[in-house]
C-alpha atoms as a PDB file:
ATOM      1  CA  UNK A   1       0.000   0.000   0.000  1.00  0.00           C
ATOM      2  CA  UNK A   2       1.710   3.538  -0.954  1.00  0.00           C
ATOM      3  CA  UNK A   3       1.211   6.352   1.752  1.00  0.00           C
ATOM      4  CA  UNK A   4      -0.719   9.018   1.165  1.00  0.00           C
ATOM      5  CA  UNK A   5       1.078  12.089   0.683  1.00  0.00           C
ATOM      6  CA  UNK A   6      -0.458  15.517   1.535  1.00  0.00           C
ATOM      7  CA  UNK A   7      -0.099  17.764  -1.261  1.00  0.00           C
ATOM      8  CA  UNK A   8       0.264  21.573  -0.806  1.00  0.00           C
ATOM      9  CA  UNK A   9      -1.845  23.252  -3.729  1.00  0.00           C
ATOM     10  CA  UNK A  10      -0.350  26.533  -5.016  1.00  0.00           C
ATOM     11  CA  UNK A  11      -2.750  29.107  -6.252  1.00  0.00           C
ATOM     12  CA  UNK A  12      -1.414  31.369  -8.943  1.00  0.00           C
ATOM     13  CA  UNK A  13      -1.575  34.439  -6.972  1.00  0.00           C
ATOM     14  CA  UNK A  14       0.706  32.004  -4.616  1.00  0.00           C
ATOM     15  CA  UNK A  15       3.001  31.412  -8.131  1.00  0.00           C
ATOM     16  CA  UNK A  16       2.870  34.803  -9.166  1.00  0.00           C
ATOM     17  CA  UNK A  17       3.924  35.880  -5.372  1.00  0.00           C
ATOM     18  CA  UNK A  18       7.130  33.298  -5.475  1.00  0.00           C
ATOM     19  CA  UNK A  19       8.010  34.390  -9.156  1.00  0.00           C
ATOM     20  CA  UNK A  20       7.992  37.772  -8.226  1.00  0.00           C
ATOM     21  CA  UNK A  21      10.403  37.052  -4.926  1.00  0.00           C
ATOM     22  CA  UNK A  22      12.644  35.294  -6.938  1.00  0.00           C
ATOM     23  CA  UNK A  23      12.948  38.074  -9.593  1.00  0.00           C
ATOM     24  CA  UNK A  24      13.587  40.564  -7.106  1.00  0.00           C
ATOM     25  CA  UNK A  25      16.130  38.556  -5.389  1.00  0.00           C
ATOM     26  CA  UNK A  26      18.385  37.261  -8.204  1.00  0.00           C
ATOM     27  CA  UNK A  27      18.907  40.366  -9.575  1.00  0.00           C
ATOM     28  CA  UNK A  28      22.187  41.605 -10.049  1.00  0.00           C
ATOM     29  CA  UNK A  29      22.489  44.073 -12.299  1.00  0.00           C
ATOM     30  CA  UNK A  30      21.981  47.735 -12.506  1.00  0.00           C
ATOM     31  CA  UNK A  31      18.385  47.554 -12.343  1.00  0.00           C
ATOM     32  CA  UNK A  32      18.319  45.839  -8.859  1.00  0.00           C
ATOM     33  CA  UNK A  33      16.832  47.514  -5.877  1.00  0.00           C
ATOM     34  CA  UNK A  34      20.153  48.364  -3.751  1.00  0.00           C
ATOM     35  CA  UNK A  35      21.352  50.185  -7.444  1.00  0.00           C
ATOM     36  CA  UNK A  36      18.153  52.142  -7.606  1.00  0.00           C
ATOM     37  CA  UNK A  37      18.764  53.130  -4.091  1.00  0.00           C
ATOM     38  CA  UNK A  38      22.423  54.092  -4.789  1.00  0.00           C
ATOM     39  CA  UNK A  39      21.417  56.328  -7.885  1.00  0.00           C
ATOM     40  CA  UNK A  40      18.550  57.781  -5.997  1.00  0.00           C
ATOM     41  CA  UNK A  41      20.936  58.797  -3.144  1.00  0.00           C
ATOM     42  CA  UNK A  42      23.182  60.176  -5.367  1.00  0.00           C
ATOM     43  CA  UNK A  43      21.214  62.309  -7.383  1.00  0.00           C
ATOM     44  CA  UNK A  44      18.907  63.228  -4.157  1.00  0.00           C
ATOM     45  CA  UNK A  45      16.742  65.435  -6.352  1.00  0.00           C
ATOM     46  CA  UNK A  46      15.722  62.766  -8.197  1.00  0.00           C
ATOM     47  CA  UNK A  47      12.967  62.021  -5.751  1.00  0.00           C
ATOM     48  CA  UNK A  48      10.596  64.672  -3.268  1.00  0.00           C
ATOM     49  CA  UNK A  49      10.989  64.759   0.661  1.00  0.00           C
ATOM     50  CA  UNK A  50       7.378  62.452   0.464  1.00  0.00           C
ATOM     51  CA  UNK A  51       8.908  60.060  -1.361  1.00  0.00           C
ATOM     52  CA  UNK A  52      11.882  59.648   0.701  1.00  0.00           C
ATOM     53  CA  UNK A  53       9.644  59.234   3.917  1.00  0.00           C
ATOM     54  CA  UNK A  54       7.796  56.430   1.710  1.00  0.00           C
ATOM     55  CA  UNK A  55      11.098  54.793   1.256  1.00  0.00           C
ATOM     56  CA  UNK A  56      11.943  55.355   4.308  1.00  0.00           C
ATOM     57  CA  UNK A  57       9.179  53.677   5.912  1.00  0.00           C
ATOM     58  CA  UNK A  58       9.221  50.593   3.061  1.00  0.00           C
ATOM     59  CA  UNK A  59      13.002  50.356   4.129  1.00  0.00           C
ATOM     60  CA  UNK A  60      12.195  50.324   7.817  1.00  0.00           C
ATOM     61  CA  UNK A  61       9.498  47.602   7.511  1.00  0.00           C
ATOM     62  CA  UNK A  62      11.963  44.985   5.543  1.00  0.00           C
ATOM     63  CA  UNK A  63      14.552  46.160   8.625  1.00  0.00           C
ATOM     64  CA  UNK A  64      11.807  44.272  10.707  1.00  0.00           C
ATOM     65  CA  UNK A  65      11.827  41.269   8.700  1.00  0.00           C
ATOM     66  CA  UNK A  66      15.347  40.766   8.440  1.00  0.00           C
ATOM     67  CA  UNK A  67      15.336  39.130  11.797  1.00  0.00           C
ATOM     68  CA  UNK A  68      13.030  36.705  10.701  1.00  0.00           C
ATOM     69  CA  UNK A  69      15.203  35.775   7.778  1.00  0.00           C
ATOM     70  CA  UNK A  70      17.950  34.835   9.439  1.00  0.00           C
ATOM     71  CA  UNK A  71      16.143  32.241  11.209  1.00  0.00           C
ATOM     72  CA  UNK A  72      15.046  31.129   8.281  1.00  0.00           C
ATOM     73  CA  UNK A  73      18.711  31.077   6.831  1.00  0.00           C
ATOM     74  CA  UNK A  74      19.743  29.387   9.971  1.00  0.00           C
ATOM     75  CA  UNK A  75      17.484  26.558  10.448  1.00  0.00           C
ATOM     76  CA  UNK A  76      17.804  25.751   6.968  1.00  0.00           C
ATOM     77  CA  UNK A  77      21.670  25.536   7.060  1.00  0.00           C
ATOM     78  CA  UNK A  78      21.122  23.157   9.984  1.00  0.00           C
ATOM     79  CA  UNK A  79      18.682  21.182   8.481  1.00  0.00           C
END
């Protein structure tokens, strides 16, 4: 008799989420986010005092997550 295995259905707005992750991750090139961020700071005129506090606060909400990232990192590199 074969055990059952439980299957974890993806829906596409699941796909499209993990597509999207990966896209943003492996980039490397001069479209990345870190490079937008350098030109940005660079040429500081390039965006209004709003739209710094907007990236500001997007910045400081991924600062919260990054804890929970490296527990993710670590228990995988144990596992």
């Amino acid at each position: 008799m074969v055990a059952e295995q439980e299957l974890e259905i993806l829906s596409q707005s699941d796909l499209d989420d993990l597509l999207r992750i990966n896209e943003f991750i492996g980039q490397q090139d001069e479209n990345s986010l870190v490079s937008e961020l350098k030109r940005a700071i660079l040429d500081s005129g390039k965006l209004e005092l709003s739209q710094w506090k907007s990236l500001r606060d997007h910045i400081r909400e991924i600062e919260e997550l990054i804890p929970h990232i490296d527990l993710i990192i670590k228990l995988k590199k144990e596992n």
